[in-house]
Protein backbone atom coordinates (compact mmCIF):
# COMPACT_ATOMS: atom_id res chain seq x y z
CA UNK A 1 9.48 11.36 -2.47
CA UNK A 2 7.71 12.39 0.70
CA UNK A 3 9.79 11.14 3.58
CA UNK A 4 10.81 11.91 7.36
CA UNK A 5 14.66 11.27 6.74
CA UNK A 6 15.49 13.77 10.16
CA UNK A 7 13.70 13.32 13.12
CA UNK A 8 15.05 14.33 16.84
CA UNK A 9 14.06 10.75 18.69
CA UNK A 10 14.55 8.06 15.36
CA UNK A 11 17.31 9.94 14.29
CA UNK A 12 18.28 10.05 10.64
CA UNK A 13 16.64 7.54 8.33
CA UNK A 14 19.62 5.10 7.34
CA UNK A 15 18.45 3.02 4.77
CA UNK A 16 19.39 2.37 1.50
CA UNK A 17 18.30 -0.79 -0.21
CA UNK A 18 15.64 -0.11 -2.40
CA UNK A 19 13.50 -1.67 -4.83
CA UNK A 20 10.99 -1.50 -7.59
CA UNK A 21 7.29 -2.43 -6.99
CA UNK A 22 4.27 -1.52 -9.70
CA UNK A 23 1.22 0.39 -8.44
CA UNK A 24 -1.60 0.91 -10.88
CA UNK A 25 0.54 0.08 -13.74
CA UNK A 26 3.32 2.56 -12.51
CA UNK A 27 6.42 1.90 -11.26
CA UNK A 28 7.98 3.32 -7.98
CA UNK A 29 10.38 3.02 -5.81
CA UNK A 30 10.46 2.12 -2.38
CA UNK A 31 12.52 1.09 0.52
CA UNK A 32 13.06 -2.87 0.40
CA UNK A 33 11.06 -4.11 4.23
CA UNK A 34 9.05 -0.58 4.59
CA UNK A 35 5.06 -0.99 4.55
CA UNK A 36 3.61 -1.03 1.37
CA UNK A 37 1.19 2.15 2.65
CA UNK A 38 4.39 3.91 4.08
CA UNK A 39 5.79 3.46 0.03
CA UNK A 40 2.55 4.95 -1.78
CA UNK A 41 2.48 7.71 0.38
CA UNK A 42 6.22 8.89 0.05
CA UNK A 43 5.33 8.99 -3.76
CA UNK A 44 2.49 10.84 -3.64
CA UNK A 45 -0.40 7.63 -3.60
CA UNK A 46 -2.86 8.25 -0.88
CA UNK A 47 -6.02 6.68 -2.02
CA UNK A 48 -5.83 2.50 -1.52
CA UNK A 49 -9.16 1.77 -2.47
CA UNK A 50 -12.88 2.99 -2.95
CA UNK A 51 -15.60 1.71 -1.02
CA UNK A 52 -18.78 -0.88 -2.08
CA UNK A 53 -21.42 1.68 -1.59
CA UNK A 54 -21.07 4.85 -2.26
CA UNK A 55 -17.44 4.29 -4.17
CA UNK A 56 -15.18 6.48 -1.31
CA UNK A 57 -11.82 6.99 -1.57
CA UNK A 58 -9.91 5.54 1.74
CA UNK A 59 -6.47 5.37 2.85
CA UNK A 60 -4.35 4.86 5.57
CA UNK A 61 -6.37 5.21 8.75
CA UNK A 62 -5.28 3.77 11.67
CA UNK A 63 -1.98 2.35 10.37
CA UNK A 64 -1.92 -0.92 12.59
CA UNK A 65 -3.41 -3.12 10.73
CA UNK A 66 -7.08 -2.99 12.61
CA UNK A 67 -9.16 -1.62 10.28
CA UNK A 68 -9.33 -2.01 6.37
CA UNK A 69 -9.14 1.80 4.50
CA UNK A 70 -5.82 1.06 3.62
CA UNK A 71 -6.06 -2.53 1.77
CA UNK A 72 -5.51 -3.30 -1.71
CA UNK A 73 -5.09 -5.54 -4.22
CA UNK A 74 -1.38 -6.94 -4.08
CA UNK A 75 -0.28 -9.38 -6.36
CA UNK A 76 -3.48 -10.68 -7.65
CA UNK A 77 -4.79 -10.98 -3.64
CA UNK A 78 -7.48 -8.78 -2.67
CA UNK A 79 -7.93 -6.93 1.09
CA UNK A 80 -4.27 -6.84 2.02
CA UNK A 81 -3.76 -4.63 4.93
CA UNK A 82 -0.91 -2.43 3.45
CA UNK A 83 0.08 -0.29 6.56
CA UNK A 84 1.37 -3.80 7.93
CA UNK A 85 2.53 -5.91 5.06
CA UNK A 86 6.33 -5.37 3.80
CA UNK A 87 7.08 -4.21 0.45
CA UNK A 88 9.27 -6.86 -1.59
CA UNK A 89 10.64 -6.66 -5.05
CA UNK A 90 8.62 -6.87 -8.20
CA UNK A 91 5.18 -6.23 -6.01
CA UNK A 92 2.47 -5.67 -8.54
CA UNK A 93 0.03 -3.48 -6.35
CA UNK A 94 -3.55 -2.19 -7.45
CA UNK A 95 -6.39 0.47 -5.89
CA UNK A 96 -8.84 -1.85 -5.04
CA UNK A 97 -12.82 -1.09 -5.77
CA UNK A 98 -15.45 -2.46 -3.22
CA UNK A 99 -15.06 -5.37 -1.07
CA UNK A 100 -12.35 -7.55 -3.48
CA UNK A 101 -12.58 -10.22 -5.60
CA UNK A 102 -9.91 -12.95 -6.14
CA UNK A 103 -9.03 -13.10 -10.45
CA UNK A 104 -10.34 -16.47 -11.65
CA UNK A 105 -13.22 -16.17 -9.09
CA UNK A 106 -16.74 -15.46 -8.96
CA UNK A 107 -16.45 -15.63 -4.53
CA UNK A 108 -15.90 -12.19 -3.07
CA UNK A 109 -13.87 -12.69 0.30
């Protein structure tokens, strides 16, 4: 995994709990309360979605929740912002294609 675990002002990364989401069909592993975008990118995941148009990978951007690179589809809900929404256990997580539509639906939101 790709992670800051020393840094000079935050100090050394202290946690420990950690727990088992499934991206794309994949399992990982991430740290239980860290950002979902902040877990894909520590294992190597940097594209969230693809845009409507002209089908463009995207991914984290401004990491504040503002814009919309990094959202995805997180258990079955499309366009969650994932640089501000926690991780939790058993998180079924998917790269999301165009602007999102809800399963059962014919309504894109």
């Amino acid at each position: 995994m790709r992670r800051i675990v020393h840094h000079p002002i935050l100090q050394d990364d202290q946690r420990t709990r950690t727990v088992k989401i499934t991206v794309n069909g994949a399992e990982i592993e991430a740290y239980q309360g860290e950002m979902i975008a902040a877990a894909l990118i520590a294992n190597g995941i940097d594209v969230f979605r693809y845009t409507q148009r002209h089908h463009q990978p995207r991914g984290i951007y401004c990491g504040i929740g503002r814009c919309t690179d990094c959202v995805m589809i997180v258990n079955g809900i499309p366009n969650v912002r994932t640089c501000v929404t926690p991780v939790e256990e058993g998180m079924v997580i998917e790269t999301q294609h165009g602007v999102g539509n809800w399963k059962g639906s014919e309504h894109y939101v």
